[in-house]
Protein backbone atom coordinates (compact mmCIF):
# COMPACT_ATOMS: atom_id res chain seq x y z
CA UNK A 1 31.13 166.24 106.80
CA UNK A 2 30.78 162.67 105.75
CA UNK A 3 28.54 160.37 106.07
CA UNK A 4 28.15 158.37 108.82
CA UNK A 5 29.90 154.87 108.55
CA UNK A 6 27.30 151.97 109.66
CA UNK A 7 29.63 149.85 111.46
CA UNK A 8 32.17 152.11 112.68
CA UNK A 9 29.42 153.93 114.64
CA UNK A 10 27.93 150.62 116.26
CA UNK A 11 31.01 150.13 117.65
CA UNK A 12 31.94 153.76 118.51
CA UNK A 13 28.60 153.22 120.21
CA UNK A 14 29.97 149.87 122.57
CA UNK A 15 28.59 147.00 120.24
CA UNK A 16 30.40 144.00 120.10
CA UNK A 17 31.69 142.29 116.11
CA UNK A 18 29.46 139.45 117.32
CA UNK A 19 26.33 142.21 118.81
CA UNK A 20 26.98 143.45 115.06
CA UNK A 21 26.63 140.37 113.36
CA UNK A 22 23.94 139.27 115.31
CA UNK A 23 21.61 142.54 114.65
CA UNK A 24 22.93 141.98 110.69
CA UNK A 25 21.26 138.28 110.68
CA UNK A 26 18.24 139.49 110.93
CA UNK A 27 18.30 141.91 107.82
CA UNK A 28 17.05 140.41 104.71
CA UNK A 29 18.75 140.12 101.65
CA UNK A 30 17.70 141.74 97.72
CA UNK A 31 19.73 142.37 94.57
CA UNK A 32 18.61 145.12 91.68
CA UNK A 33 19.51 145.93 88.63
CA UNK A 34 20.21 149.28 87.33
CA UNK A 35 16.88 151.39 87.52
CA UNK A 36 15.01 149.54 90.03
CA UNK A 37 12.75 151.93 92.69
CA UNK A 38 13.25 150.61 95.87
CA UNK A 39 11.16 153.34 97.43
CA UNK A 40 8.59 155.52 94.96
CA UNK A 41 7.24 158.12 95.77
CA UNK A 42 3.88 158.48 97.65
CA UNK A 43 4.70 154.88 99.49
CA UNK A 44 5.42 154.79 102.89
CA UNK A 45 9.24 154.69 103.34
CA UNK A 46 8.80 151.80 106.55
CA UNK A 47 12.53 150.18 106.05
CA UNK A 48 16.20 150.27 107.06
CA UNK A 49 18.49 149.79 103.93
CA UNK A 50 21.87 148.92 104.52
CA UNK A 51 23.90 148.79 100.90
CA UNK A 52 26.36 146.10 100.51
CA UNK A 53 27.52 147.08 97.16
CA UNK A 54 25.93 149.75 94.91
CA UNK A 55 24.45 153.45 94.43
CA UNK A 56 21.08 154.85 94.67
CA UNK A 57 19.76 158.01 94.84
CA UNK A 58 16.86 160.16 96.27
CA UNK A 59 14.91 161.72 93.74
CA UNK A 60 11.93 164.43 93.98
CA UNK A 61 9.50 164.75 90.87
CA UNK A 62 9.00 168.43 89.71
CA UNK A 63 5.41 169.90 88.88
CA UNK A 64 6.72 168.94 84.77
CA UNK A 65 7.59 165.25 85.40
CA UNK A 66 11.20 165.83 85.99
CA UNK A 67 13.81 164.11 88.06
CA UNK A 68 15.32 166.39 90.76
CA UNK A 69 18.23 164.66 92.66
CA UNK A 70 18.74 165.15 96.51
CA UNK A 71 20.96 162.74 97.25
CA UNK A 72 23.22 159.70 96.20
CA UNK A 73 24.46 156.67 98.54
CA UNK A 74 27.37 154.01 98.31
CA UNK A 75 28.68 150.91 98.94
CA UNK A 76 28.37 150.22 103.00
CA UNK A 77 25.82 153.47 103.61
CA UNK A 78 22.88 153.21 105.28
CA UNK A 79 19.12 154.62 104.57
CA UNK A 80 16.47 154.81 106.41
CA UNK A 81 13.27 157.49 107.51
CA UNK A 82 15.16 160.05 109.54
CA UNK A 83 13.10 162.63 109.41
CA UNK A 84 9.59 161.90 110.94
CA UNK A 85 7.63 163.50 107.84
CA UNK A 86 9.55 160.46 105.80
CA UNK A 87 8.11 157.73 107.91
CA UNK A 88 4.27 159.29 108.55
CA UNK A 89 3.46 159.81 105.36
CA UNK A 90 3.59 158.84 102.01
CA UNK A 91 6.91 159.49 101.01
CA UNK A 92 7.46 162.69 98.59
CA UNK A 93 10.65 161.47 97.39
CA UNK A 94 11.84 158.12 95.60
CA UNK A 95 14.86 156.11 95.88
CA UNK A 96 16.33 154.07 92.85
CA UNK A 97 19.32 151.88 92.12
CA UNK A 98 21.90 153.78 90.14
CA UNK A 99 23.72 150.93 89.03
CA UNK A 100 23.41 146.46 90.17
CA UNK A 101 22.82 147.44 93.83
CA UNK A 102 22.89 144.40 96.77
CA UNK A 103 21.36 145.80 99.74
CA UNK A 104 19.86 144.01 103.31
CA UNK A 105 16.83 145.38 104.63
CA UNK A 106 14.87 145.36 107.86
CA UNK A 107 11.55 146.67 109.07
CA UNK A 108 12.40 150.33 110.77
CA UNK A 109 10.29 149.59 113.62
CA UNK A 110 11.68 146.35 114.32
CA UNK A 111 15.20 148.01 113.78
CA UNK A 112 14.77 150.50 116.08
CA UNK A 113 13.57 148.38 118.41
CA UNK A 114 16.68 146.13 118.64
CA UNK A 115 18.87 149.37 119.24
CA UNK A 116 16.68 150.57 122.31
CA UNK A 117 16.88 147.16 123.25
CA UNK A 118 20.46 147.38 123.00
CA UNK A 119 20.32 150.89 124.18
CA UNK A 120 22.36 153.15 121.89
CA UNK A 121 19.28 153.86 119.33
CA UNK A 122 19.44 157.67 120.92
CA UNK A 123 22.91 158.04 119.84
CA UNK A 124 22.43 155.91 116.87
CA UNK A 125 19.43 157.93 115.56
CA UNK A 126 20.74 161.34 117.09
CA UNK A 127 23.98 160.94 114.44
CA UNK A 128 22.08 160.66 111.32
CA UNK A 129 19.51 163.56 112.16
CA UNK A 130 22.91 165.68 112.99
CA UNK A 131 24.29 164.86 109.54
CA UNK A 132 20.94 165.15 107.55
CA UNK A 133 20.82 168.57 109.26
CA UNK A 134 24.39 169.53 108.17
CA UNK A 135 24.23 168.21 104.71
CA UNK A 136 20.89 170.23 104.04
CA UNK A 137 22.43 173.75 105.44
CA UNK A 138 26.09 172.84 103.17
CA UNK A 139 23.69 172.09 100.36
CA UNK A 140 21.87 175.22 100.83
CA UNK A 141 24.55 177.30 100.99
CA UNK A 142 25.96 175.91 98.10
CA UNK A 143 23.31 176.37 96.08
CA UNK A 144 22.51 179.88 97.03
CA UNK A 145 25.81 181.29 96.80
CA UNK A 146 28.45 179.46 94.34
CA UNK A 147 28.76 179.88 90.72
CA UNK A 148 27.78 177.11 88.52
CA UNK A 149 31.62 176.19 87.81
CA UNK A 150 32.29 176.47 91.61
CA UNK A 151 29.41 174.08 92.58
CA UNK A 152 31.30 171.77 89.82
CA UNK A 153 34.36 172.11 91.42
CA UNK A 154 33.23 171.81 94.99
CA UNK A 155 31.63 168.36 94.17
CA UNK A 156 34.75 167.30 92.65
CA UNK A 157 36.90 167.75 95.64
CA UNK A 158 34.42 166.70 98.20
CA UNK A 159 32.45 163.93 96.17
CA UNK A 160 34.72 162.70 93.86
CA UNK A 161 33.12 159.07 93.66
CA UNK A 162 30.31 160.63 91.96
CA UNK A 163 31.95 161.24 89.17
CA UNK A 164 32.95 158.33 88.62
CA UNK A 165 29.76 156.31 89.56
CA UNK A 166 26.63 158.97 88.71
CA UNK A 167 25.51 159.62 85.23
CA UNK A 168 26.30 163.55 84.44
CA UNK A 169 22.57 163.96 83.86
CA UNK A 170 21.49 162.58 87.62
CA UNK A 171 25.07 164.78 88.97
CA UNK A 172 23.61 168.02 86.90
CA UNK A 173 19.92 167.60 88.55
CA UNK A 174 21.60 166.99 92.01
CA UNK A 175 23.25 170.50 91.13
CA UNK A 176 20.31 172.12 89.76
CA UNK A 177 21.51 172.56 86.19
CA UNK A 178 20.71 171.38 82.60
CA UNK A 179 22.82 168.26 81.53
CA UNK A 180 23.96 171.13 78.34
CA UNK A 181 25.26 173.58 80.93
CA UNK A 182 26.64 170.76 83.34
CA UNK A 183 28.74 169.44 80.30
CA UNK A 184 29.94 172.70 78.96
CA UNK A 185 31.18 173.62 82.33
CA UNK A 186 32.41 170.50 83.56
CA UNK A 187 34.70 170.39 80.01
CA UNK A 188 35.85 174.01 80.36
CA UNK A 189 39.36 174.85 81.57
């Protein structure tokens, strides 16, 4: 179950390179550092981020001020409001750069508009729901029923650029650990 890959998909779904390129022009351009919130939490989430080159990650904040990590993105992903909740309200999680991130952006309305226009925002739409919906029920049943050293080893094999990309203390929230146990257990034999 991987994520969905932005331009494969428009053309899996009959756009042209130049229908591509022509829906890309009018995305804007932005460049973070490390650390910058590009969504935080209570605004309303109201874009389309595509990521050129970078990481972020979706973050909840717990009752004590703590991070909790739902998710991290990659060079060539794309973000956006899936589910409705995300888009109607303010949002109740934030995003932030996890390293220098250069992303284009468009208005989600005006996004979605040019794919009815072009009619494959169904399909388009329909794909990311599907895999938001399978990630969450994976996640789940990770959580719920591996080990701690099994959820470490699971994310290895499946998610291996996280490792390599993701602080262990953002990887150990996303896993619902301490950064001591995540360490201790990502060392052990």
């Amino acid at each position: 179950m991987s994520y969905p890959n932005f331009d494969n998909l428009l053309l899996e779904l009959g756009l042209s390179v130049p229908q591509i390129e022509n829906l890309l022009f009018s995305f804007k351009t932005a460049q973070f550092k490390k650390g910058h919130h590009i969504l935080n939490i209570n605004d309303v989430f109201s874009h389309v981020y595509l990521l050129s080159e970078g990481a972020v990650r979706f973050y909840y904040l717990t009752p004590d001020g703590n991070e909790a990590n739902k998710l991290f993105l990659f060079d060539k992903d794309v973000f956006f409001p899936v589910a409705p909740i995300a888009r109607n309200r303010p949002s109740l999680f934030g995003i932030v750069t996890c390293e220098h991130t250069l992303l284009r952006y468009i208005d989600f309305d005006q996004f979605k508009e040019q794919l009815t226009t072009l009619n494959i925002w169904d399909k388009f739409y329909m794909t990311y729901l599907e895999w938001l919906a399978d990630a969450k029920v994976d996640r789940e049943y990770r959580l719920l029923t591996l080990d701690k050293s099994e959820l470490i080893h699971q994310l290895t094999l499946k998610e291996p650029k996280l490792f390599e990309r993701i602080s262990d203390c953002h990887i150990a929230s996303y896993l619902g650990m301490s950064p001591v146990t995540f360490s201790r257990l990502k060392h052990s034999p």
